[in-house]
PDB file of N, CA and C in Angstrom:
ATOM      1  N   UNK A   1      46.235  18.478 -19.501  1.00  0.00           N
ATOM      2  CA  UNK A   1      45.510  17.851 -20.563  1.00  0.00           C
ATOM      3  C   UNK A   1      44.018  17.746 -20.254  1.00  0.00           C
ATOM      4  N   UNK A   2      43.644  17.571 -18.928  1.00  0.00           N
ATOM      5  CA  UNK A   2      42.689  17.878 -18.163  1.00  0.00           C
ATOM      6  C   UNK A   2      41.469  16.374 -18.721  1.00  0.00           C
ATOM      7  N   UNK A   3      40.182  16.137 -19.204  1.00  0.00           N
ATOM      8  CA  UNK A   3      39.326  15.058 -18.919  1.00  0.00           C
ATOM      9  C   UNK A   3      39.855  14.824 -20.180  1.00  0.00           C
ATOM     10  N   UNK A   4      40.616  15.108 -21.355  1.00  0.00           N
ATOM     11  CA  UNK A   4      40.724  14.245 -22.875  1.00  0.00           C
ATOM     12  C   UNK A   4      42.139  13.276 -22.514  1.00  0.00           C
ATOM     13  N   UNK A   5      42.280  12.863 -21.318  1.00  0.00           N
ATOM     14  CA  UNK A   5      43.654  12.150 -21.410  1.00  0.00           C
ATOM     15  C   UNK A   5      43.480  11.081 -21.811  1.00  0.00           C
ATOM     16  N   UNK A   6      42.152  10.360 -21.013  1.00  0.00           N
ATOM     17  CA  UNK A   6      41.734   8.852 -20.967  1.00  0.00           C
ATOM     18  C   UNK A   6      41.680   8.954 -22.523  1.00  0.00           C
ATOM     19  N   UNK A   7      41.017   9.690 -23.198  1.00  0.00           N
ATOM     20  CA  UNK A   7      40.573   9.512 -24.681  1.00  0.00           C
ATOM     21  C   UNK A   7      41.878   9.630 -25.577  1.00  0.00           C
ATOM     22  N   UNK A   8      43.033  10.082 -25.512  1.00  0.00           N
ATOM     23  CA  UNK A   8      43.786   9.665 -26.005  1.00  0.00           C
ATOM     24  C   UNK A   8      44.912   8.585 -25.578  1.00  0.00           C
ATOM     25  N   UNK A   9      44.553   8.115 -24.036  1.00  0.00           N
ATOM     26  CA  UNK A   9      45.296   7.303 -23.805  1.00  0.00           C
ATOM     27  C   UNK A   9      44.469   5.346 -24.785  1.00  0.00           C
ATOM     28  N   UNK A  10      43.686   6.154 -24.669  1.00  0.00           N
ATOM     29  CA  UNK A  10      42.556   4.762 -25.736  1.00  0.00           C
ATOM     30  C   UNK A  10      42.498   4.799 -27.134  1.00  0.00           C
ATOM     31  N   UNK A  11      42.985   6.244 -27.352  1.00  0.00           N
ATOM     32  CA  UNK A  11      43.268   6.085 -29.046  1.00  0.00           C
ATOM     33  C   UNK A  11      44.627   5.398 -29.571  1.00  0.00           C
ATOM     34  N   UNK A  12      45.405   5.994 -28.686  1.00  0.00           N
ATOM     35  CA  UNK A  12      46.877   5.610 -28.858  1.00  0.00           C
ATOM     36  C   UNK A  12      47.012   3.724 -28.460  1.00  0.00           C
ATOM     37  N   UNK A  13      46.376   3.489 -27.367  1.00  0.00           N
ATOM     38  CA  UNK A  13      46.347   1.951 -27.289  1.00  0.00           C
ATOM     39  C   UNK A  13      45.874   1.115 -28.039  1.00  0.00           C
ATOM     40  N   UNK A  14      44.376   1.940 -29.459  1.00  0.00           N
ATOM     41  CA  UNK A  14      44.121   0.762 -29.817  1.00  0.00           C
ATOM     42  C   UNK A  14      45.029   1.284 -31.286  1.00  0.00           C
ATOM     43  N   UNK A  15      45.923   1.914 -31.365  1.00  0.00           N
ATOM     44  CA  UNK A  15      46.804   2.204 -32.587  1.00  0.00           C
ATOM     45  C   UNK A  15      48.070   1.336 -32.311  1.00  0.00           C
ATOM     46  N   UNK A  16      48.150   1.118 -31.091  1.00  0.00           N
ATOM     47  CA  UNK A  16      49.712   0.537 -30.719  1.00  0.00           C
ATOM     48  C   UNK A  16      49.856  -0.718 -30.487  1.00  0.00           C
ATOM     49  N   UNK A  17      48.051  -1.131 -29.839  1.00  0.00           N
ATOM     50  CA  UNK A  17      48.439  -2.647 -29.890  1.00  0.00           C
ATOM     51  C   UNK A  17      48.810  -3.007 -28.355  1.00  0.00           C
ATOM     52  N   UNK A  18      48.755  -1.864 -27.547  1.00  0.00           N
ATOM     53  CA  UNK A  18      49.645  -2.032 -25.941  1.00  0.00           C
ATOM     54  C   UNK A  18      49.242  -3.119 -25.103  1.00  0.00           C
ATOM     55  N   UNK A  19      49.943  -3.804 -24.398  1.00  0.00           N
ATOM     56  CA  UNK A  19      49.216  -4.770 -23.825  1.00  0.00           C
ATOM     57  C   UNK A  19      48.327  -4.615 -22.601  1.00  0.00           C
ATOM     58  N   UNK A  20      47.958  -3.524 -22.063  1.00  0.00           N
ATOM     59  CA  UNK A  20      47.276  -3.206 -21.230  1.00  0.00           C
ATOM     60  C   UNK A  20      47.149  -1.270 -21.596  1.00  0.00           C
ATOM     61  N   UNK A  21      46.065  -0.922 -20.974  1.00  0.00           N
ATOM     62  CA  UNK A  21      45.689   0.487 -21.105  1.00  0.00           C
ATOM     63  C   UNK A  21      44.642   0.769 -19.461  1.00  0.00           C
ATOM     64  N   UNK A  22      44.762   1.615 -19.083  1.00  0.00           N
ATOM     65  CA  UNK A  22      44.171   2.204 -18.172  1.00  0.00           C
ATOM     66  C   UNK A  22      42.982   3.394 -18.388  1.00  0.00           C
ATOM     67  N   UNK A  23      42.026   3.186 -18.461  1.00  0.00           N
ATOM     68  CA  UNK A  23      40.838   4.252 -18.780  1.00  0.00           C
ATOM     69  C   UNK A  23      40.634   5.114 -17.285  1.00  0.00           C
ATOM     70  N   UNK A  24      40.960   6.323 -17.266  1.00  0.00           N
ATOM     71  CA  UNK A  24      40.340   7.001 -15.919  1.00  0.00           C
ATOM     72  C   UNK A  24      38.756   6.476 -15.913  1.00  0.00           C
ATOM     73  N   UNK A  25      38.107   6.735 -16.984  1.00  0.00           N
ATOM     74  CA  UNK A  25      36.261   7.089 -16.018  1.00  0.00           C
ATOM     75  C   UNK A  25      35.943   5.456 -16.017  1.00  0.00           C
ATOM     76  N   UNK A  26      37.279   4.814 -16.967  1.00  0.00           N
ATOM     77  CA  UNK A  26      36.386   3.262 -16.422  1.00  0.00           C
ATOM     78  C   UNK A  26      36.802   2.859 -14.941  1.00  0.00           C
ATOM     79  N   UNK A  27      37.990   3.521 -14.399  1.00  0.00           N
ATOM     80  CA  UNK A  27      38.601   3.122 -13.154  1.00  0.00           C
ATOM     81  C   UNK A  27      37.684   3.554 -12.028  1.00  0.00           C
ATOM     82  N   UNK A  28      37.256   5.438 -12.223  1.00  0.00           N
ATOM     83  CA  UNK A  28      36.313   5.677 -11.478  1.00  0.00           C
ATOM     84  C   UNK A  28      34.737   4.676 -11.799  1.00  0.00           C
ATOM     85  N   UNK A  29      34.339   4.513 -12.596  1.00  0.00           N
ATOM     86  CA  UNK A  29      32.708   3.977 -12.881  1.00  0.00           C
ATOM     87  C   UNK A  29      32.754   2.312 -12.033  1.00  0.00           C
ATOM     88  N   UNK A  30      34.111   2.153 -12.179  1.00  0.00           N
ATOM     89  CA  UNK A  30      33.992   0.575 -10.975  1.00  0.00           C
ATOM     90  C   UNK A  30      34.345   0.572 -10.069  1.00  0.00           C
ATOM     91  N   UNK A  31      35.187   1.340  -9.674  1.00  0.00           N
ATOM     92  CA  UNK A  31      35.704   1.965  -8.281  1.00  0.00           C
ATOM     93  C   UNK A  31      37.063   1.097  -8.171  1.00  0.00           C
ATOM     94  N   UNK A  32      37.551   1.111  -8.308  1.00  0.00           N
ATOM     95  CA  UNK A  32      38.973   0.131  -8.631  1.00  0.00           C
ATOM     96  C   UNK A  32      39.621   1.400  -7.670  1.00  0.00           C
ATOM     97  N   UNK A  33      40.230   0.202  -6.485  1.00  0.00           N
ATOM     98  CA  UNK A  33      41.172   0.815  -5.776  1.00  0.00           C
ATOM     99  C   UNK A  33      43.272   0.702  -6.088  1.00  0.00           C
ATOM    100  N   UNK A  34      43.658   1.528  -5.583  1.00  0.00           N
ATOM    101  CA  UNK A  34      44.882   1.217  -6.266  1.00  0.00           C
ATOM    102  C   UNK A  34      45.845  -0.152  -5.875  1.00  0.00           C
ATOM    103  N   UNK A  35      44.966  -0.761  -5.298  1.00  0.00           N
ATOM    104  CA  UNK A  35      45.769  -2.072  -4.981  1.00  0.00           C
ATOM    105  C   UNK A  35      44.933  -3.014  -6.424  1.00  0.00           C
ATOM    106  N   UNK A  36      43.538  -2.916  -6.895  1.00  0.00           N
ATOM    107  CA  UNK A  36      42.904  -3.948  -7.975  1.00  0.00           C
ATOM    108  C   UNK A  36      44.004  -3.314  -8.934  1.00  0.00           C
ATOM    109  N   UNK A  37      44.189  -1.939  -9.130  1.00  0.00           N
ATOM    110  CA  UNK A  37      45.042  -1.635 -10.506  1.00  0.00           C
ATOM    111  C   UNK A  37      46.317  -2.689 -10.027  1.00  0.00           C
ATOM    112  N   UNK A  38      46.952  -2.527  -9.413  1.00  0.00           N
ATOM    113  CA  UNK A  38      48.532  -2.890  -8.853  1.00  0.00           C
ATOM    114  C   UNK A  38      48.349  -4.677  -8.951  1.00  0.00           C
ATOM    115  N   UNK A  39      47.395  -5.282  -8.520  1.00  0.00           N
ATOM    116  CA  UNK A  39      46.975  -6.536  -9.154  1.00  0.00           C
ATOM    117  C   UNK A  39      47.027  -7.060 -10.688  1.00  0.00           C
ATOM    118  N   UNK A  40      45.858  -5.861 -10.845  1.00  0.00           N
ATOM    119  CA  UNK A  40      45.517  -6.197 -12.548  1.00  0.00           C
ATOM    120  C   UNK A  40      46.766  -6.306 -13.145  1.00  0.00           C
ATOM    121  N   UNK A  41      47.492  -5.352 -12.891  1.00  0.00           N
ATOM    122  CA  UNK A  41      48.901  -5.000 -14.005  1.00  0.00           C
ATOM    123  C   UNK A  41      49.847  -6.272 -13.510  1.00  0.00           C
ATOM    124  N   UNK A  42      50.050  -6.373 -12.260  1.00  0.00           N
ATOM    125  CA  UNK A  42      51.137  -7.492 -11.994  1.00  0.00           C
ATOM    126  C   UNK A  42      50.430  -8.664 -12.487  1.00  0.00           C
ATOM    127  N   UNK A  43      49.019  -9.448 -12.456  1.00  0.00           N
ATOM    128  CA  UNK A  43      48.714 -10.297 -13.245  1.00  0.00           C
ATOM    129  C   UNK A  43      49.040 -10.432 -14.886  1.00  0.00           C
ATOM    130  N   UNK A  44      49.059  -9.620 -15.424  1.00  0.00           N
ATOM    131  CA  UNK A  44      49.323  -9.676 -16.694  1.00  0.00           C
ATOM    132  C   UNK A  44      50.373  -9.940 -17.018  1.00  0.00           C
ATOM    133  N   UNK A  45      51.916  -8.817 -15.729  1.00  0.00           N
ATOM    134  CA  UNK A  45      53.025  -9.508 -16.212  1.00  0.00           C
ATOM    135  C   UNK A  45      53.064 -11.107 -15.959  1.00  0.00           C
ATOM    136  N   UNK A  46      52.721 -11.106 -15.178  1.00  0.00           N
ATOM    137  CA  UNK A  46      52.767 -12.806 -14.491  1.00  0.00           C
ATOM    138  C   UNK A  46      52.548 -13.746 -15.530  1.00  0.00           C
ATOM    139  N   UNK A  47      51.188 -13.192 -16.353  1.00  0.00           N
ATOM    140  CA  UNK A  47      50.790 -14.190 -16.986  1.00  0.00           C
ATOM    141  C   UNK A  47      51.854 -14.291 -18.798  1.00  0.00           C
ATOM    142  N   UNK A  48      51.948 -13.055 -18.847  1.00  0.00           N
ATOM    143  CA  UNK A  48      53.608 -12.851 -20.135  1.00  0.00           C
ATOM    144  C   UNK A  48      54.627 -13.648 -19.681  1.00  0.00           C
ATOM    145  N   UNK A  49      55.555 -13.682 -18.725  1.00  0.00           N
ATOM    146  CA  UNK A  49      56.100 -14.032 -18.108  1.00  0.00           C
ATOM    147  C   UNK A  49      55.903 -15.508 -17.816  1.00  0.00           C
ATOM    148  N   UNK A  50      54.876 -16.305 -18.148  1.00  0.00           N
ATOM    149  CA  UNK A  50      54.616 -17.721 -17.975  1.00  0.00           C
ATOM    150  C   UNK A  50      54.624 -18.450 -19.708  1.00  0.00           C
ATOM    151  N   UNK A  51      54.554 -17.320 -20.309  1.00  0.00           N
ATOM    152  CA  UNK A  51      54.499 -17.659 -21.908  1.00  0.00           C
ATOM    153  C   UNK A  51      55.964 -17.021 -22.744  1.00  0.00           C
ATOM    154  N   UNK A  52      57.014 -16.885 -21.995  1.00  0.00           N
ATOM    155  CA  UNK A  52      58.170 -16.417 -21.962  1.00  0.00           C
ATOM    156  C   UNK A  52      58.271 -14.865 -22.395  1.00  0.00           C
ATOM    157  N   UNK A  53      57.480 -14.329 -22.509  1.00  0.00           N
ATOM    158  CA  UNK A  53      57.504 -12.951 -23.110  1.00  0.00           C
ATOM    159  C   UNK A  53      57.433 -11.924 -21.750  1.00  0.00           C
ATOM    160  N   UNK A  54      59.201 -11.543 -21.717  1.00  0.00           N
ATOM    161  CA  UNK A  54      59.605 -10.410 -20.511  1.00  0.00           C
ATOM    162  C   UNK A  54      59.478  -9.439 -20.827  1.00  0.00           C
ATOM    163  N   UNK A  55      58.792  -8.806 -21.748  1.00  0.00           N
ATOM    164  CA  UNK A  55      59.122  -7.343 -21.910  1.00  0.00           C
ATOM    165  C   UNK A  55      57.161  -7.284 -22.385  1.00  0.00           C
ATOM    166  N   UNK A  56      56.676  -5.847 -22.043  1.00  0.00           N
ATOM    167  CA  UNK A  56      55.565  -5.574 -22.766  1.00  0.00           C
ATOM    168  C   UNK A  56      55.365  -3.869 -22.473  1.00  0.00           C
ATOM    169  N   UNK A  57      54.059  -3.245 -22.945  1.00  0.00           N
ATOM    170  CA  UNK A  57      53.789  -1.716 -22.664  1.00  0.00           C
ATOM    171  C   UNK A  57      52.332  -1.579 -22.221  1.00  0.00           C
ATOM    172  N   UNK A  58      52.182  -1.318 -20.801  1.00  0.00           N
ATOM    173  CA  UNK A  58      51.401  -0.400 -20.282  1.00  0.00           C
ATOM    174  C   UNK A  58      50.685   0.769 -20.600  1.00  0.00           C
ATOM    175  N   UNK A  59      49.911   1.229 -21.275  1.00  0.00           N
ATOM    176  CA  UNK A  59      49.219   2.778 -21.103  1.00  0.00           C
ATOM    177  C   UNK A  59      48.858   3.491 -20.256  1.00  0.00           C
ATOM    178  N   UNK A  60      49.124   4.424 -19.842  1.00  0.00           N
ATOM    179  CA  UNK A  60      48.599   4.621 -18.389  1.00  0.00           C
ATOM    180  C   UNK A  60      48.135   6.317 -18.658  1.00  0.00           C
ATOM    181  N   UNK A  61      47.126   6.813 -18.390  1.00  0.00           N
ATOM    182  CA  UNK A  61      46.978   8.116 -18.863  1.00  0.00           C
ATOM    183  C   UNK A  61      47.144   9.289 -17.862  1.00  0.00           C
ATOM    184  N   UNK A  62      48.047  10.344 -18.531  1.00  0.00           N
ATOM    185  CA  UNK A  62      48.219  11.710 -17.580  1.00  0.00           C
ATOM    186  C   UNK A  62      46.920  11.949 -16.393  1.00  0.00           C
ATOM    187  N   UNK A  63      46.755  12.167 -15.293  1.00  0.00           N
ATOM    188  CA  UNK A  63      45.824  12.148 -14.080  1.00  0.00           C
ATOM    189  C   UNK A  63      44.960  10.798 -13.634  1.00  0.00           C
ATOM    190  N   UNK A  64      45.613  10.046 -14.290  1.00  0.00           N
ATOM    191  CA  UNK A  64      44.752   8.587 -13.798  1.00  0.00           C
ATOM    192  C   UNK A  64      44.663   8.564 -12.226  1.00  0.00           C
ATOM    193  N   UNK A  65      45.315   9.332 -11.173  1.00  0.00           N
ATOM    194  CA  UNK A  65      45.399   8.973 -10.064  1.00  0.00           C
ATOM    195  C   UNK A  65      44.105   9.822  -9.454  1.00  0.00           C
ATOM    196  N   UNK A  66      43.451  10.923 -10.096  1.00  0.00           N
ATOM    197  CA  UNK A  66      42.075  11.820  -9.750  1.00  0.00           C
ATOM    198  C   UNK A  66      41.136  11.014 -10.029  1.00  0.00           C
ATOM    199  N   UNK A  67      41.372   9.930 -10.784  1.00  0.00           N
ATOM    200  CA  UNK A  67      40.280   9.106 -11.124  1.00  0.00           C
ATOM    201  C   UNK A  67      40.074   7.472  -9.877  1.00  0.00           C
ATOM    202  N   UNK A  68      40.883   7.728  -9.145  1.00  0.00           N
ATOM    203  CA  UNK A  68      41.317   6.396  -8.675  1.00  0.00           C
ATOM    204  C   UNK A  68      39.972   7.196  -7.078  1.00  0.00           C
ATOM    205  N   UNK A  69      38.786   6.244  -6.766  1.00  0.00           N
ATOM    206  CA  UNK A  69      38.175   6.853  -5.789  1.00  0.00           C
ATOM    207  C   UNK A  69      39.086   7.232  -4.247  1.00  0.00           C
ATOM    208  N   UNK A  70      39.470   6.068  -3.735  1.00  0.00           N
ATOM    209  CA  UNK A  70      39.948   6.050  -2.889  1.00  0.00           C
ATOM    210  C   UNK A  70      40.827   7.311  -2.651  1.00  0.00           C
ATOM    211  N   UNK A  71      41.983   7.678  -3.492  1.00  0.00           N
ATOM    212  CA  UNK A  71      42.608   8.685  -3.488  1.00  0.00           C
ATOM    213  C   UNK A  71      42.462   9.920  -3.251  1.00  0.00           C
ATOM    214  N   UNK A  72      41.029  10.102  -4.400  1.00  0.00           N
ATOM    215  CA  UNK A  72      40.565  11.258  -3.983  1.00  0.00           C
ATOM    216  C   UNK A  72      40.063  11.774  -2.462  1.00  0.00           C
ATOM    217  N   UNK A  73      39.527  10.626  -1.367  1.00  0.00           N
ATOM    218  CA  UNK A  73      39.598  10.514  -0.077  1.00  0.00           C
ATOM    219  C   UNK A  73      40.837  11.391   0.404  1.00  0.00           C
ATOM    220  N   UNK A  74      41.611  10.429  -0.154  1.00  0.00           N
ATOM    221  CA  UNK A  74      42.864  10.847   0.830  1.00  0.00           C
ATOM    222  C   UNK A  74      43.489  12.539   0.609  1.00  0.00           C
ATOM    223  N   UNK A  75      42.943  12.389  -0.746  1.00  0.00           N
ATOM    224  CA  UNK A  75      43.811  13.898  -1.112  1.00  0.00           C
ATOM    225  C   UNK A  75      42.809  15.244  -0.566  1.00  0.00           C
ATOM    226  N   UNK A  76      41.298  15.028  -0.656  1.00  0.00           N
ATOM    227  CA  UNK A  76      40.400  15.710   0.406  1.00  0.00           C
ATOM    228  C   UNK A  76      41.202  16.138   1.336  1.00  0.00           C
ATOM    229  N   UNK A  77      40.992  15.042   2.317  1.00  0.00           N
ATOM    230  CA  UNK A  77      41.471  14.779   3.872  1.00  0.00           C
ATOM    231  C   UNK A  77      42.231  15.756   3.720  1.00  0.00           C
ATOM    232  N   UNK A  78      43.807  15.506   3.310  1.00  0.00           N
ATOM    233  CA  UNK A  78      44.862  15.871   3.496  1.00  0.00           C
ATOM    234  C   UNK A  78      44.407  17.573   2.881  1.00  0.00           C
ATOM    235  N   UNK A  79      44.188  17.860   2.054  1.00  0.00           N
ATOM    236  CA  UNK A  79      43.196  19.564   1.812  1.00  0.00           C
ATOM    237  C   UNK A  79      43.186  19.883   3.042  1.00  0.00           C
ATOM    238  N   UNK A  80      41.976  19.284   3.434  1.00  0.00           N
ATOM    239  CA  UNK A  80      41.564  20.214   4.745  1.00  0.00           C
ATOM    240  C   UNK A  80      42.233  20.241   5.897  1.00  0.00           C
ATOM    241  N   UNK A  81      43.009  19.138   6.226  1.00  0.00           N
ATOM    242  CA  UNK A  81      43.914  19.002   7.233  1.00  0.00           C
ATOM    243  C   UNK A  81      44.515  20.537   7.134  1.00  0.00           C
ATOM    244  N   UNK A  82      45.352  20.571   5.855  1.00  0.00           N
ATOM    245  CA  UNK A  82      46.382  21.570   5.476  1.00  0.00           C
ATOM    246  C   UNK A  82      46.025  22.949   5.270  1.00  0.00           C
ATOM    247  N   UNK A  83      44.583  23.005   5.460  1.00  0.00           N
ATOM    248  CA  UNK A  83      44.008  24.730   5.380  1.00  0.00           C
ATOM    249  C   UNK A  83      44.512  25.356   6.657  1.00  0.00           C
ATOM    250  N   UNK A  84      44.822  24.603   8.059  1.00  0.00           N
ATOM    251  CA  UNK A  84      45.085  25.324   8.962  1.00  0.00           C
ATOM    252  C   UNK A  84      46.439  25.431   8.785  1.00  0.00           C
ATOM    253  N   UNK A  85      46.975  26.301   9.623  1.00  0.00           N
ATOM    254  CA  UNK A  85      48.116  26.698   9.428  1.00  0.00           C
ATOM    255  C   UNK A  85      49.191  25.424  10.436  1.00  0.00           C
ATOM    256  N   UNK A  86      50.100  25.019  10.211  1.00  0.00           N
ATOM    257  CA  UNK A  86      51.201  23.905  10.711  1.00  0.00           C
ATOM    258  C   UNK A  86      52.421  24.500  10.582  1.00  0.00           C
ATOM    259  N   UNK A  87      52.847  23.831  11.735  1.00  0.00           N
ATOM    260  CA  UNK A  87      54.283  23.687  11.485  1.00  0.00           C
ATOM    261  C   UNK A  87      55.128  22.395  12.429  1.00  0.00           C
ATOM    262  N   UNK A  88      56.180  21.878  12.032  1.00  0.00           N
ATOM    263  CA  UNK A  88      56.821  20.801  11.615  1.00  0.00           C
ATOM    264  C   UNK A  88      56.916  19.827  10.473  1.00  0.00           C
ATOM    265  N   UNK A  89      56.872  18.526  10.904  1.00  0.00           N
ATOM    266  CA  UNK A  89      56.918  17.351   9.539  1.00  0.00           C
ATOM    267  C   UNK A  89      55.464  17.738   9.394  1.00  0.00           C
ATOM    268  N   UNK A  90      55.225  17.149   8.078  1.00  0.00           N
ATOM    269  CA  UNK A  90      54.434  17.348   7.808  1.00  0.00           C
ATOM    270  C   UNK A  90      53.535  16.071   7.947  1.00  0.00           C
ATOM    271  N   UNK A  91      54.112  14.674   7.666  1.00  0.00           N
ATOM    272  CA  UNK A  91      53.424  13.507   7.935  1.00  0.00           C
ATOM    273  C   UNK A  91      52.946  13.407   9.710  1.00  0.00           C
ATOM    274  N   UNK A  92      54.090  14.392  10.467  1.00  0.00           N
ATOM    275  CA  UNK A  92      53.732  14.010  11.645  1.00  0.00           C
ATOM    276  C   UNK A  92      52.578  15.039  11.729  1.00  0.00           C
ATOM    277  N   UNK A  93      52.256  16.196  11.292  1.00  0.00           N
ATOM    278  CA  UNK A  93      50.710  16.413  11.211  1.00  0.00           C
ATOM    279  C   UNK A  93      49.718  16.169  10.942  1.00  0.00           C
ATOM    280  N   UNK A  94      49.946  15.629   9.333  1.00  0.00           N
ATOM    281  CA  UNK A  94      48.432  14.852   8.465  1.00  0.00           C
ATOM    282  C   UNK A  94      48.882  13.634   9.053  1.00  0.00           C
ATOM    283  N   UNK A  95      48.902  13.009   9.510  1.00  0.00           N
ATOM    284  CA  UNK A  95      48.558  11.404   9.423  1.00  0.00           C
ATOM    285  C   UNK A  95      47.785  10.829  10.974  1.00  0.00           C
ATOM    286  N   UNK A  96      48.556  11.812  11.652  1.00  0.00           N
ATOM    287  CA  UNK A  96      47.105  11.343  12.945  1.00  0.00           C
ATOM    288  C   UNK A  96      45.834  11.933  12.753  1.00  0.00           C
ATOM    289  N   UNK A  97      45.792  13.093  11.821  1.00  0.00           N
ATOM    290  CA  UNK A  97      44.154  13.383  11.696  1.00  0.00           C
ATOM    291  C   UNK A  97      43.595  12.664  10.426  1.00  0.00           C
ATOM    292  N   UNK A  98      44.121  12.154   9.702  1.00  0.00           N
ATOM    293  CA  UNK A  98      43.317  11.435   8.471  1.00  0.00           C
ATOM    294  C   UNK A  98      42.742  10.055   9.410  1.00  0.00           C
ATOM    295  N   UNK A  99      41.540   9.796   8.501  1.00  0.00           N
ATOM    296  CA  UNK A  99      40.709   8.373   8.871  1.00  0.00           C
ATOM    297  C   UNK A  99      41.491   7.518   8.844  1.00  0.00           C
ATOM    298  N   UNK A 100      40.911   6.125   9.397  1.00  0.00           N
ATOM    299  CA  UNK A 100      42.211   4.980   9.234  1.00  0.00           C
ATOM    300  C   UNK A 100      42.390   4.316   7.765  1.00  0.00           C
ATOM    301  N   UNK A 101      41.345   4.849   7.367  1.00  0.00           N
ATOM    302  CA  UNK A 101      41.322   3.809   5.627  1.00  0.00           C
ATOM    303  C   UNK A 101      42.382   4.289   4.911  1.00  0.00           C
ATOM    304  N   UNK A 102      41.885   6.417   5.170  1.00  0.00           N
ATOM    305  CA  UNK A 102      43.289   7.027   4.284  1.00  0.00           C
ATOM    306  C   UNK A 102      44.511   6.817   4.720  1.00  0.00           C
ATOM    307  N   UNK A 103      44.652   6.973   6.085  1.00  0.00           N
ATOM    308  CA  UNK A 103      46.106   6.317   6.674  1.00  0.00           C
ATOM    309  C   UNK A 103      46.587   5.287   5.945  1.00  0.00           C
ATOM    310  N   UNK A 104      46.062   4.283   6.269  1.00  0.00           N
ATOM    311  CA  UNK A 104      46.491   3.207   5.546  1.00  0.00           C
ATOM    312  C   UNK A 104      47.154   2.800   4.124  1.00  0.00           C
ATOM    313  N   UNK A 105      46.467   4.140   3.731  1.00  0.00           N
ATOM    314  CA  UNK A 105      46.725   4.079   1.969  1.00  0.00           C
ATOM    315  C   UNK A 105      47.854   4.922   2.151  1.00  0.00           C
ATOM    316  N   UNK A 106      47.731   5.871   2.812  1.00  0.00           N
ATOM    317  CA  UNK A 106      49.114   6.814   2.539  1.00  0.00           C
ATOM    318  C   UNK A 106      50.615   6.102   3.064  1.00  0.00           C
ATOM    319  N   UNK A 107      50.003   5.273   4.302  1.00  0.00           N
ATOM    320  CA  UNK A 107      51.322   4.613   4.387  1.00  0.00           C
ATOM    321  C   UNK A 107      51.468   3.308   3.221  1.00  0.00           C
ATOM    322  N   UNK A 108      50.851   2.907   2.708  1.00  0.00           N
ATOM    323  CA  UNK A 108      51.321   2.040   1.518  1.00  0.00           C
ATOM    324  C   UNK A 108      51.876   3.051  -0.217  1.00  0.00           C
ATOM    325  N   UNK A 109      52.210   4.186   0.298  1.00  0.00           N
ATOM    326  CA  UNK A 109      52.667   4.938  -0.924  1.00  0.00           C
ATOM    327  C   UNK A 109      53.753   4.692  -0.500  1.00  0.00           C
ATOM    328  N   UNK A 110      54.405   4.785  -1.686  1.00  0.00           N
ATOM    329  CA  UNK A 110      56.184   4.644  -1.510  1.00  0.00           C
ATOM    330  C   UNK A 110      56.954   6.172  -1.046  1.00  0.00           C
ATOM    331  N   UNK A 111      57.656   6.089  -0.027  1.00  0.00           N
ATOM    332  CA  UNK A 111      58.130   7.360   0.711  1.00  0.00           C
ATOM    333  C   UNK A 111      58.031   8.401  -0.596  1.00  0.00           C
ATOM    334  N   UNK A 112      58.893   8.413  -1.633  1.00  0.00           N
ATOM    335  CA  UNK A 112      58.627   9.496  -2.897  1.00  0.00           C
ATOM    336  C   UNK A 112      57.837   9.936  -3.218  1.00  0.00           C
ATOM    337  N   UNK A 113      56.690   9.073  -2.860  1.00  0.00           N
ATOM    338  CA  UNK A 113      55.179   9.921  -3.791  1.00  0.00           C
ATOM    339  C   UNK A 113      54.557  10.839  -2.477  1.00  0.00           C
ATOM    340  N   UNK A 114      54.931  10.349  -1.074  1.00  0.00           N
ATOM    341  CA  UNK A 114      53.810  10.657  -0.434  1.00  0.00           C
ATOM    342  C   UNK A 114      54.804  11.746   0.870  1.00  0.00           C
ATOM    343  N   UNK A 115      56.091  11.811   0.653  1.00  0.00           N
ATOM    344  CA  UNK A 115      56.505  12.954   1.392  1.00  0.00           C
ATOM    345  C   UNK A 115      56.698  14.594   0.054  1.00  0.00           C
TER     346      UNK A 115
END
């Protein structure tokens, strides 16, 4: 879908009414790391959830995660790590050469996303 995602993920939210929406270039333009998103969103349920309302809808737009700065760090890193040629696990290769910040982040991905 490539840079028009955010723009229809904002058309469709203000047609639907969603209770939260995610803008890529607003995520990149403040630098929102994926723990402020993972905040933001669990605050909101929190705060539904205190006014009895369990159920709501998220927007979240196709490549929001290219937009997330931090990530893009990590997904660099892990590029160039991977231009040389390896062999074994693969975490047991990238993860002692990434910085400690990206480390850190990669080990807070949930095993699915990040093997």
């Amino acid at each position: 879908m490539g840079r028009s995602a955010s723009h229809i993920a904002l058309e469709c939210a203000l047609q639907t009414g969603v209770n939260a929406a995610l803008i890529g270039e607003e995520v990149a333009e403040k630098g929102l790391t994926l723990e402020n998103i993972t905040h933001y969103l669990a605050d909101i349920i929190c705060e539904r959830n205190a006014r009895g309302k369990n159920y709501g809808v998220f927007l979240v737009p196709e490549g929001l995660i290219e937009f997330i700065p931090e990530m893009n760090v990590l997904i660099s890193e892990i590029n160039e790590i991977l231009a040389v040629e390896f062999t074994g696990d693969i975490e047991d290769f990238v993860l002692p050469k990434l910085k400690e910040s990206s480390r850190a982040l990669f080990n807070r991905l949930p095993h699915s996303v990040s093997s």
